[in-house]
C-alpha atoms as a PDB file:
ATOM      1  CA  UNK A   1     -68.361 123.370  69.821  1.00  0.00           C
ATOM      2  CA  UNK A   2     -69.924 124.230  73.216  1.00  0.00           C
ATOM      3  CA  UNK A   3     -66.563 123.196  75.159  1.00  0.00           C
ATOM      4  CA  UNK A   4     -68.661 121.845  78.100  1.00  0.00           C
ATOM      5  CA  UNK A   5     -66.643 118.291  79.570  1.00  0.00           C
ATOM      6  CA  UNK A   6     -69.267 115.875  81.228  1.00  0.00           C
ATOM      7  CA  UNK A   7     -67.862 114.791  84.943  1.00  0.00           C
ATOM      8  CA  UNK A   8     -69.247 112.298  87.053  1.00  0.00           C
ATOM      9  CA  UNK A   9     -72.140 113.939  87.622  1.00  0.00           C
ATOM     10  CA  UNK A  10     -73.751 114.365  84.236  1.00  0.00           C
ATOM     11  CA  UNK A  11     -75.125 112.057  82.231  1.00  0.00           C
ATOM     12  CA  UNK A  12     -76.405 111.843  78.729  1.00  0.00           C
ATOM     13  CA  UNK A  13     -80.056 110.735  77.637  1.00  0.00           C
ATOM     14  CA  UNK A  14     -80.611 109.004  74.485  1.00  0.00           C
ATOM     15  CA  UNK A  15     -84.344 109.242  73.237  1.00  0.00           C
ATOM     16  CA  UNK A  16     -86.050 106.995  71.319  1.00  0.00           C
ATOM     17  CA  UNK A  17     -83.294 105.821  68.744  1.00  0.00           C
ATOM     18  CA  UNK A  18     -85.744 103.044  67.580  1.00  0.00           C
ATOM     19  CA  UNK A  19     -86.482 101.650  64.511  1.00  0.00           C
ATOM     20  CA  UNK A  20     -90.063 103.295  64.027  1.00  0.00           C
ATOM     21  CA  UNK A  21     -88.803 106.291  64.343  1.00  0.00           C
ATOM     22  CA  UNK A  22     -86.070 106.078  61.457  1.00  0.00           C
ATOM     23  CA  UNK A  23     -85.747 105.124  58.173  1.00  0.00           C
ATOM     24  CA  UNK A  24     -88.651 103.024  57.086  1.00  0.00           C
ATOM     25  CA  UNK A  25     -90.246 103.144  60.219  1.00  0.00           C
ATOM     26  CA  UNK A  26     -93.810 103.708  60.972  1.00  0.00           C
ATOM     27  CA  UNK A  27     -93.332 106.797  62.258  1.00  0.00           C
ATOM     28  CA  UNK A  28     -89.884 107.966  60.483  1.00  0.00           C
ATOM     29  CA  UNK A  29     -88.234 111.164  61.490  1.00  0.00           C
ATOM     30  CA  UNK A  30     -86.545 113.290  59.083  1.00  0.00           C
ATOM     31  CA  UNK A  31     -82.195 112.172  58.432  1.00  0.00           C
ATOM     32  CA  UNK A  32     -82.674 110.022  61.826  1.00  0.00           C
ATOM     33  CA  UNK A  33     -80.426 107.433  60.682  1.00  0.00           C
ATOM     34  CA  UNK A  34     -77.499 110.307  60.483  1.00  0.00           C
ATOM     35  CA  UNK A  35     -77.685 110.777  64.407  1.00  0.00           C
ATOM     36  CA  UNK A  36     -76.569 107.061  65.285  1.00  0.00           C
ATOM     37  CA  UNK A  37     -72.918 107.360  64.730  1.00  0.00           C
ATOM     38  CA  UNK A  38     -73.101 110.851  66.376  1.00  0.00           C
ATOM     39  CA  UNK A  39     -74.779 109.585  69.443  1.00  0.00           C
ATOM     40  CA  UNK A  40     -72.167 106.763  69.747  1.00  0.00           C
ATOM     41  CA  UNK A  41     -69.100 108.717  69.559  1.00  0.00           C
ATOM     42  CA  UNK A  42     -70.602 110.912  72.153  1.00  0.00           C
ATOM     43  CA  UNK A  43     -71.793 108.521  74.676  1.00  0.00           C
ATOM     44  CA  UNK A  44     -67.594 107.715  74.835  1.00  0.00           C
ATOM     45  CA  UNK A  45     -68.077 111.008  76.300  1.00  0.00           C
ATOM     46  CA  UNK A  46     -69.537 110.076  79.196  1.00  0.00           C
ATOM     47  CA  UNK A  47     -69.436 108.150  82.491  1.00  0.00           C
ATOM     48  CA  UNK A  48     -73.802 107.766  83.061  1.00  0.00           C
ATOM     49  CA  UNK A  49     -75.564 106.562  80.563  1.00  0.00           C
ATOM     50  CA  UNK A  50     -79.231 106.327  80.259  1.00  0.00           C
ATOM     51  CA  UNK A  51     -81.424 105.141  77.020  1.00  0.00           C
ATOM     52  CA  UNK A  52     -85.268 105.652  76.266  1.00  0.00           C
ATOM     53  CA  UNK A  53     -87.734 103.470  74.672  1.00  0.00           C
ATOM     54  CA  UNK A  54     -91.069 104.354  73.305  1.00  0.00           C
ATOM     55  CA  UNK A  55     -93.091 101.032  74.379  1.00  0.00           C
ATOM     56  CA  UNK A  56     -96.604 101.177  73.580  1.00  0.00           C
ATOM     57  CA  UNK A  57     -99.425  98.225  74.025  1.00  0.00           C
ATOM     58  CA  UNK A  58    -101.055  97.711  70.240  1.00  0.00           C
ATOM     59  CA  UNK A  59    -104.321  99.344  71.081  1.00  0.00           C
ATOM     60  CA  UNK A  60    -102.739 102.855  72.815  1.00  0.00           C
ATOM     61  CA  UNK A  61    -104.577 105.635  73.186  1.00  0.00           C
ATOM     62  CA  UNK A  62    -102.536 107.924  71.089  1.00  0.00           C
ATOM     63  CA  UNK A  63    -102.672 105.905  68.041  1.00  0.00           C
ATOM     64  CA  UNK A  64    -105.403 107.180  65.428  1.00  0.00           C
ATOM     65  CA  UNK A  65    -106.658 103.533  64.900  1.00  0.00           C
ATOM     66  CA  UNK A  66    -108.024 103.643  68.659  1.00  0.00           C
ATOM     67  CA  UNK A  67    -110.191 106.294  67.346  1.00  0.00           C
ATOM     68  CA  UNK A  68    -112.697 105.775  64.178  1.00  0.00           C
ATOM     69  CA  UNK A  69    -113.050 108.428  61.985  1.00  0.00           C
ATOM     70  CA  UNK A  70    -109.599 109.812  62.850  1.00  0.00           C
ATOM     71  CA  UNK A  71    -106.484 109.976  60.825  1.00  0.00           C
ATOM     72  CA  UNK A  72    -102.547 110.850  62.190  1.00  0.00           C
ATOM     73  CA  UNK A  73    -101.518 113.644  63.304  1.00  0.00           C
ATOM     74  CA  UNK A  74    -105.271 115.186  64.107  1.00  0.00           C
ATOM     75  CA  UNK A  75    -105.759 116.898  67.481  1.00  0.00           C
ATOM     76  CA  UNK A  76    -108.103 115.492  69.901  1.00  0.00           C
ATOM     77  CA  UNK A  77    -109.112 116.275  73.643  1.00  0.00           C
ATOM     78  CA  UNK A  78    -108.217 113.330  76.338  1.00  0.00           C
ATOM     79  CA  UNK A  79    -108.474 113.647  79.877  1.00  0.00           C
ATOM     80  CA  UNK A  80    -105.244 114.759  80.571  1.00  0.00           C
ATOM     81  CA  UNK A  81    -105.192 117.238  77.309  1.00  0.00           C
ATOM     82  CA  UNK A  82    -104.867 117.862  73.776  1.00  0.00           C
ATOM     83  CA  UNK A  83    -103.174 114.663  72.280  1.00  0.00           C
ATOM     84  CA  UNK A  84    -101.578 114.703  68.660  1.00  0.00           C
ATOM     85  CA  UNK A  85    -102.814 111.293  67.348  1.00  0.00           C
ATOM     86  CA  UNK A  86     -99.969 108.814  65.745  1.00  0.00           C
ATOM     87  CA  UNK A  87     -99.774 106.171  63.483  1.00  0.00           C
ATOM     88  CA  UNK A  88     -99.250 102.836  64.963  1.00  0.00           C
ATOM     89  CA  UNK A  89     -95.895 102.476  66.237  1.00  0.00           C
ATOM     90  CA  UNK A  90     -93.555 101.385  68.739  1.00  0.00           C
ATOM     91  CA  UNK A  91     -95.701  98.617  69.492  1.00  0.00           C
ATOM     92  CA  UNK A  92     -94.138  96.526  72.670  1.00  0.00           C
ATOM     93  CA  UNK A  93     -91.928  93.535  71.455  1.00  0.00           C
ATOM     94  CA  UNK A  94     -92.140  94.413  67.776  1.00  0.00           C
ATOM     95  CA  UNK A  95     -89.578  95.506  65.214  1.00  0.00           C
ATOM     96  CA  UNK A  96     -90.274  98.851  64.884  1.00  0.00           C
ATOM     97  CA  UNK A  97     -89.915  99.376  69.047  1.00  0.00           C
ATOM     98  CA  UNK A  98     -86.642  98.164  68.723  1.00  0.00           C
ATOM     99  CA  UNK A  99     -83.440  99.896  69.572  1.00  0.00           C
ATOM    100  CA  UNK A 100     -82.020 101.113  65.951  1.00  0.00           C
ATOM    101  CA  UNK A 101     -79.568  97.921  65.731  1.00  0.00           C
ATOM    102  CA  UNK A 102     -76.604 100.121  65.172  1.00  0.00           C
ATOM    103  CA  UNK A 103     -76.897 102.252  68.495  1.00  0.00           C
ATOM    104  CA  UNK A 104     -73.882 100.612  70.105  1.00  0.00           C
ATOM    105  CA  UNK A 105     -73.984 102.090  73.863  1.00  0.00           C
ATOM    106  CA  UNK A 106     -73.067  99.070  76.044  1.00  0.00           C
ATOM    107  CA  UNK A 107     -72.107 100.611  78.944  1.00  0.00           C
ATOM    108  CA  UNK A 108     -75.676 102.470  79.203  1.00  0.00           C
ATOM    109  CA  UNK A 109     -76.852 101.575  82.944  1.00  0.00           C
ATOM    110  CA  UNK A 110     -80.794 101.843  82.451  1.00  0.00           C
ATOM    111  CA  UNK A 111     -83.055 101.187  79.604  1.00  0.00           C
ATOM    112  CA  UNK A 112     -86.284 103.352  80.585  1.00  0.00           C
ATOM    113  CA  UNK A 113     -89.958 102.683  78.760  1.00  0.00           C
ATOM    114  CA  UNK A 114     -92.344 104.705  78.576  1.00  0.00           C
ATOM    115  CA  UNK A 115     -96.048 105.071  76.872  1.00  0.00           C
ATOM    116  CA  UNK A 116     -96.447 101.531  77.762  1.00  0.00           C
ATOM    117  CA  UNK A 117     -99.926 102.874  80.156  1.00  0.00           C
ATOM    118  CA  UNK A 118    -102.647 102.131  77.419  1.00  0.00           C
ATOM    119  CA  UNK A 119    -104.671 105.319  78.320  1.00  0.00           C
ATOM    120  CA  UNK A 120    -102.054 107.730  78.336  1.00  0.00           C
ATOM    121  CA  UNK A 121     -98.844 108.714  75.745  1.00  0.00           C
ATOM    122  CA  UNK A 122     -95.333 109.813  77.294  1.00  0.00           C
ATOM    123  CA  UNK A 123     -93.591 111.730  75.552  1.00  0.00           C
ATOM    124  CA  UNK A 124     -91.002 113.116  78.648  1.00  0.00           C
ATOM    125  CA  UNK A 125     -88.766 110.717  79.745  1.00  0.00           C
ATOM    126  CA  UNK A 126     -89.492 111.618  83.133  1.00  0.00           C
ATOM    127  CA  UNK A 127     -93.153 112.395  83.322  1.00  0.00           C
ATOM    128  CA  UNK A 128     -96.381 111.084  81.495  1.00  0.00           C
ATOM    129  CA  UNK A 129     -98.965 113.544  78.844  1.00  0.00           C
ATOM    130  CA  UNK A 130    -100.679 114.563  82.756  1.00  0.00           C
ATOM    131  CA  UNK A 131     -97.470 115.769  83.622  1.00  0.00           C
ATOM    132  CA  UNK A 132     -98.168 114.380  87.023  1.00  0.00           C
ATOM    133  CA  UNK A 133     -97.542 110.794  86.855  1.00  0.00           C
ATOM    134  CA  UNK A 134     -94.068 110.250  87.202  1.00  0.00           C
ATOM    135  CA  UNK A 135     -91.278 107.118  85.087  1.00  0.00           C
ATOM    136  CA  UNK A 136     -89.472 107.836  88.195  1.00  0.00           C
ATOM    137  CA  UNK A 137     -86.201 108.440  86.293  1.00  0.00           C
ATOM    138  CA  UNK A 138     -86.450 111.862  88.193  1.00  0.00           C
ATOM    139  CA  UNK A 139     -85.770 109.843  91.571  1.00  0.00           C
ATOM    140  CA  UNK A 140     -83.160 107.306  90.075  1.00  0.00           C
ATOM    141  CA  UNK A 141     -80.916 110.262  88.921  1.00  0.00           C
ATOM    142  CA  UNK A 142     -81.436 112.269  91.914  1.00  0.00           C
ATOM    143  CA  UNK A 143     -80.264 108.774  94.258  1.00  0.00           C
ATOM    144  CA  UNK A 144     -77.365 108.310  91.748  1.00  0.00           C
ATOM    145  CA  UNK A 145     -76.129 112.148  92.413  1.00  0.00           C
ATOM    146  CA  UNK A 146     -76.882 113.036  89.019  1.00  0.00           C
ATOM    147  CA  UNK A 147     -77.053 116.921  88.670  1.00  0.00           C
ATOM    148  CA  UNK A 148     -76.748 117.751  84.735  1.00  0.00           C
ATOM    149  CA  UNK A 149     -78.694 115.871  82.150  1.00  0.00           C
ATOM    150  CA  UNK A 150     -76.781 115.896  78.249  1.00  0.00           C
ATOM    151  CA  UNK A 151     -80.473 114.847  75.883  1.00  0.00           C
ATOM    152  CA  UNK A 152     -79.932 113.949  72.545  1.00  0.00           C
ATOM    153  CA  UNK A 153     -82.159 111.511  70.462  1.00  0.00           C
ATOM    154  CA  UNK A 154     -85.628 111.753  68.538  1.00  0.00           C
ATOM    155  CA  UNK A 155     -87.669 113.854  68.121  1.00  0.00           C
ATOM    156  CA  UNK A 156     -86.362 117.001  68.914  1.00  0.00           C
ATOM    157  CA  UNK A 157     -90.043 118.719  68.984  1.00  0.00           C
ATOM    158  CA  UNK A 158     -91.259 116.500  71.189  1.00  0.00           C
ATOM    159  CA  UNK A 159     -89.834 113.686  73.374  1.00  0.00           C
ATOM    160  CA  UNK A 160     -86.846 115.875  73.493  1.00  0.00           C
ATOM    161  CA  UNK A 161     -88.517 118.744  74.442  1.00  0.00           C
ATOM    162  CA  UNK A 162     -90.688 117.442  77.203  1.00  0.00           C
ATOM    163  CA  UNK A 163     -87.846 115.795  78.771  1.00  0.00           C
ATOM    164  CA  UNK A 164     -86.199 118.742  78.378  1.00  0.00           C
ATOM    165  CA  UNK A 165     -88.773 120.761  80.252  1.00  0.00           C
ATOM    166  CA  UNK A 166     -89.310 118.353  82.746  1.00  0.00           C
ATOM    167  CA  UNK A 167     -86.176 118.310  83.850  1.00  0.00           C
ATOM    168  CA  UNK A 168     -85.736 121.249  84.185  1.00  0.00           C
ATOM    169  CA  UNK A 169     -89.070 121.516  86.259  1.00  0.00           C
ATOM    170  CA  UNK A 170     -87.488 118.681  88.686  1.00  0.00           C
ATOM    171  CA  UNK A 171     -84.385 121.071  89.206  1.00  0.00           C
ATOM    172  CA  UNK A 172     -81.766 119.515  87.101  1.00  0.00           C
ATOM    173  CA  UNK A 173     -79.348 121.525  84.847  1.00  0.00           C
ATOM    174  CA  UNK A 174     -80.357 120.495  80.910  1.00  0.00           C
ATOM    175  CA  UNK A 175     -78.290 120.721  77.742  1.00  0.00           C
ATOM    176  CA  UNK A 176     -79.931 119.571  74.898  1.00  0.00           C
ATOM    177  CA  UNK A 177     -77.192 118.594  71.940  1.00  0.00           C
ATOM    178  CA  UNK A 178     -79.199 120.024  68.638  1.00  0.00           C
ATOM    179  CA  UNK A 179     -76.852 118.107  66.607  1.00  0.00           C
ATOM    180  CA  UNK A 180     -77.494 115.133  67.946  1.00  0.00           C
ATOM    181  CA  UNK A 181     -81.101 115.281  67.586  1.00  0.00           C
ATOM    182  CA  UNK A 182     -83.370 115.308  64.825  1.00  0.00           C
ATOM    183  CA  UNK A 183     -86.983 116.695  64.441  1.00  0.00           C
ATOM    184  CA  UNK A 184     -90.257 115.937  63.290  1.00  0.00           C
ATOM    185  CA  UNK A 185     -91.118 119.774  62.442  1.00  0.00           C
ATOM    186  CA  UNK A 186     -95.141 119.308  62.408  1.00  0.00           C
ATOM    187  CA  UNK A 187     -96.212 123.266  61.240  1.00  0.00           C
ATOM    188  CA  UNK A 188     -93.051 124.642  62.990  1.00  0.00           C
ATOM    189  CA  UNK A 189     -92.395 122.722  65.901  1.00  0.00           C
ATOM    190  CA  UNK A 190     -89.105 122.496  65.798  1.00  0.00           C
ATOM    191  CA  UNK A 191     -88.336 126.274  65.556  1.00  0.00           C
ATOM    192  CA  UNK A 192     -90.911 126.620  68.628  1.00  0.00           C
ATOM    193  CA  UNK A 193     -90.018 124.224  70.492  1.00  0.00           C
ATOM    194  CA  UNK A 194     -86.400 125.267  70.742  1.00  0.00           C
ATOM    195  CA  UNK A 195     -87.237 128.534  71.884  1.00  0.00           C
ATOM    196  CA  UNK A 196     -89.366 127.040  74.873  1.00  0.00           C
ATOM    197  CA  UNK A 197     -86.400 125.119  75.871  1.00  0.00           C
ATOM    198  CA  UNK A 198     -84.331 128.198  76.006  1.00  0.00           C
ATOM    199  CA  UNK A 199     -86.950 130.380  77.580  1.00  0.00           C
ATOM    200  CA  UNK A 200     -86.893 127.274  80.145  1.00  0.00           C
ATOM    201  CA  UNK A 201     -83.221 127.634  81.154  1.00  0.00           C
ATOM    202  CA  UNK A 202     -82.388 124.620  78.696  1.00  0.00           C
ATOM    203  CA  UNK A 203     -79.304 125.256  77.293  1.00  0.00           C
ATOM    204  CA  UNK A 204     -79.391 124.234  73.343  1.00  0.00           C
ATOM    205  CA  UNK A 205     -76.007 123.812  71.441  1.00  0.00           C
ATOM    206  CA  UNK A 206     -74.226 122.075  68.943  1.00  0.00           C
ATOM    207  CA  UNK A 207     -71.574 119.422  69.881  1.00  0.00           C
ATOM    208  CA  UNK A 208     -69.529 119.098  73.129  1.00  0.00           C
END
């Protein structure tokens, strides 16, 4: 236990809880079903609330069906960078990009989507794959005097970590909750990404 109490100026980030990326989904993440009763028994925890949701258009650019010849998880070179390609998922007003339909967080004050551009992914919560186009989460949580962001949510390697990172970038302290996060772990992600967070002034612990 990291003994940390949230105040009114922190707020915790859920990522991505949806149904593609857990059990059955299209693009499942390892014991992701395990972190819903977690996340809800933190988010009592807190005063600021704010949710994620991957929300893609059916032909996106990351998805290896855009892309003949391609299968998941290949590499390939887009204008803003290298892009993992995914399966098909999250797809805008489907099932799988759904909010997992146990997540009980009423009280969360913004629903963000992201990825929804066709010609560019999002993994941050804050910033798009260019890292220059902004959600403009960064600017709601500066006007609401929020100074300390608590992440949690899928996956850890990724979504996590960007928002992690780019949160940091825009000046905000960042814990990231490990145990309330779960991992893809693509060649040893996880393990890497975890120590860029740290070398980034995240701070990465287990519990509250």
């Amino acid at each position: 236990m990291s003994g940390i109490v949230p105040g009114n100026t922190d707020l915790f980030l859920v990522i991505d809880v949806q149904n593609d990326f857990c059990s059955g989904g299209a693009l499942a993440v390892p014991n992701a079903d395990s972190l819903v009763p977690i996340i809800n028994h933190l988010a009592d925890r807190f005063e600021h609330i704010v949710l994620t949701q991957d929300w893609h258009p059916a032909n996106h650019q990351s998805f290896a069906t855009s892309h003949p010849g391609q299968e998941p998880f290949n590499k390939i070179q887009l204008p803003y960078g290298e892009q993992t390609l995914w399966p098909v998922h999250c797809v805008q007003g489907t099932h799988g990009a759904a909010l997992h339909p146990e997540l009980a967080i009423p009280k969360a004050e913004l629903i963000l989507r992201k990825g929804f551009r066709h010609s560019i992914d999002s993994y941050s919560a804050l910033y798009e794959n260019d890292h220059t186009t902004p959600t403009g989460l960064g600017g709601y949580l500066r006007e609401r005097g929020i100074r300390r962001l608590f992440l949690a949510g899928l996956a850890t390697d990724y979504c996590v970590l960007y928002s992690a990172l780019d949160a940091r970038r825009e000046g905000f302290e960042v814990v990231v909750l490990l145990d309330a996060c779960r991992g893809l772990d693509l060649n040893g992600s996880l393990e890497s990404s975890i120590q860029v967070m740290l070398e980034a002034g995240v701070a990465v612990v287990n519990g509250l």
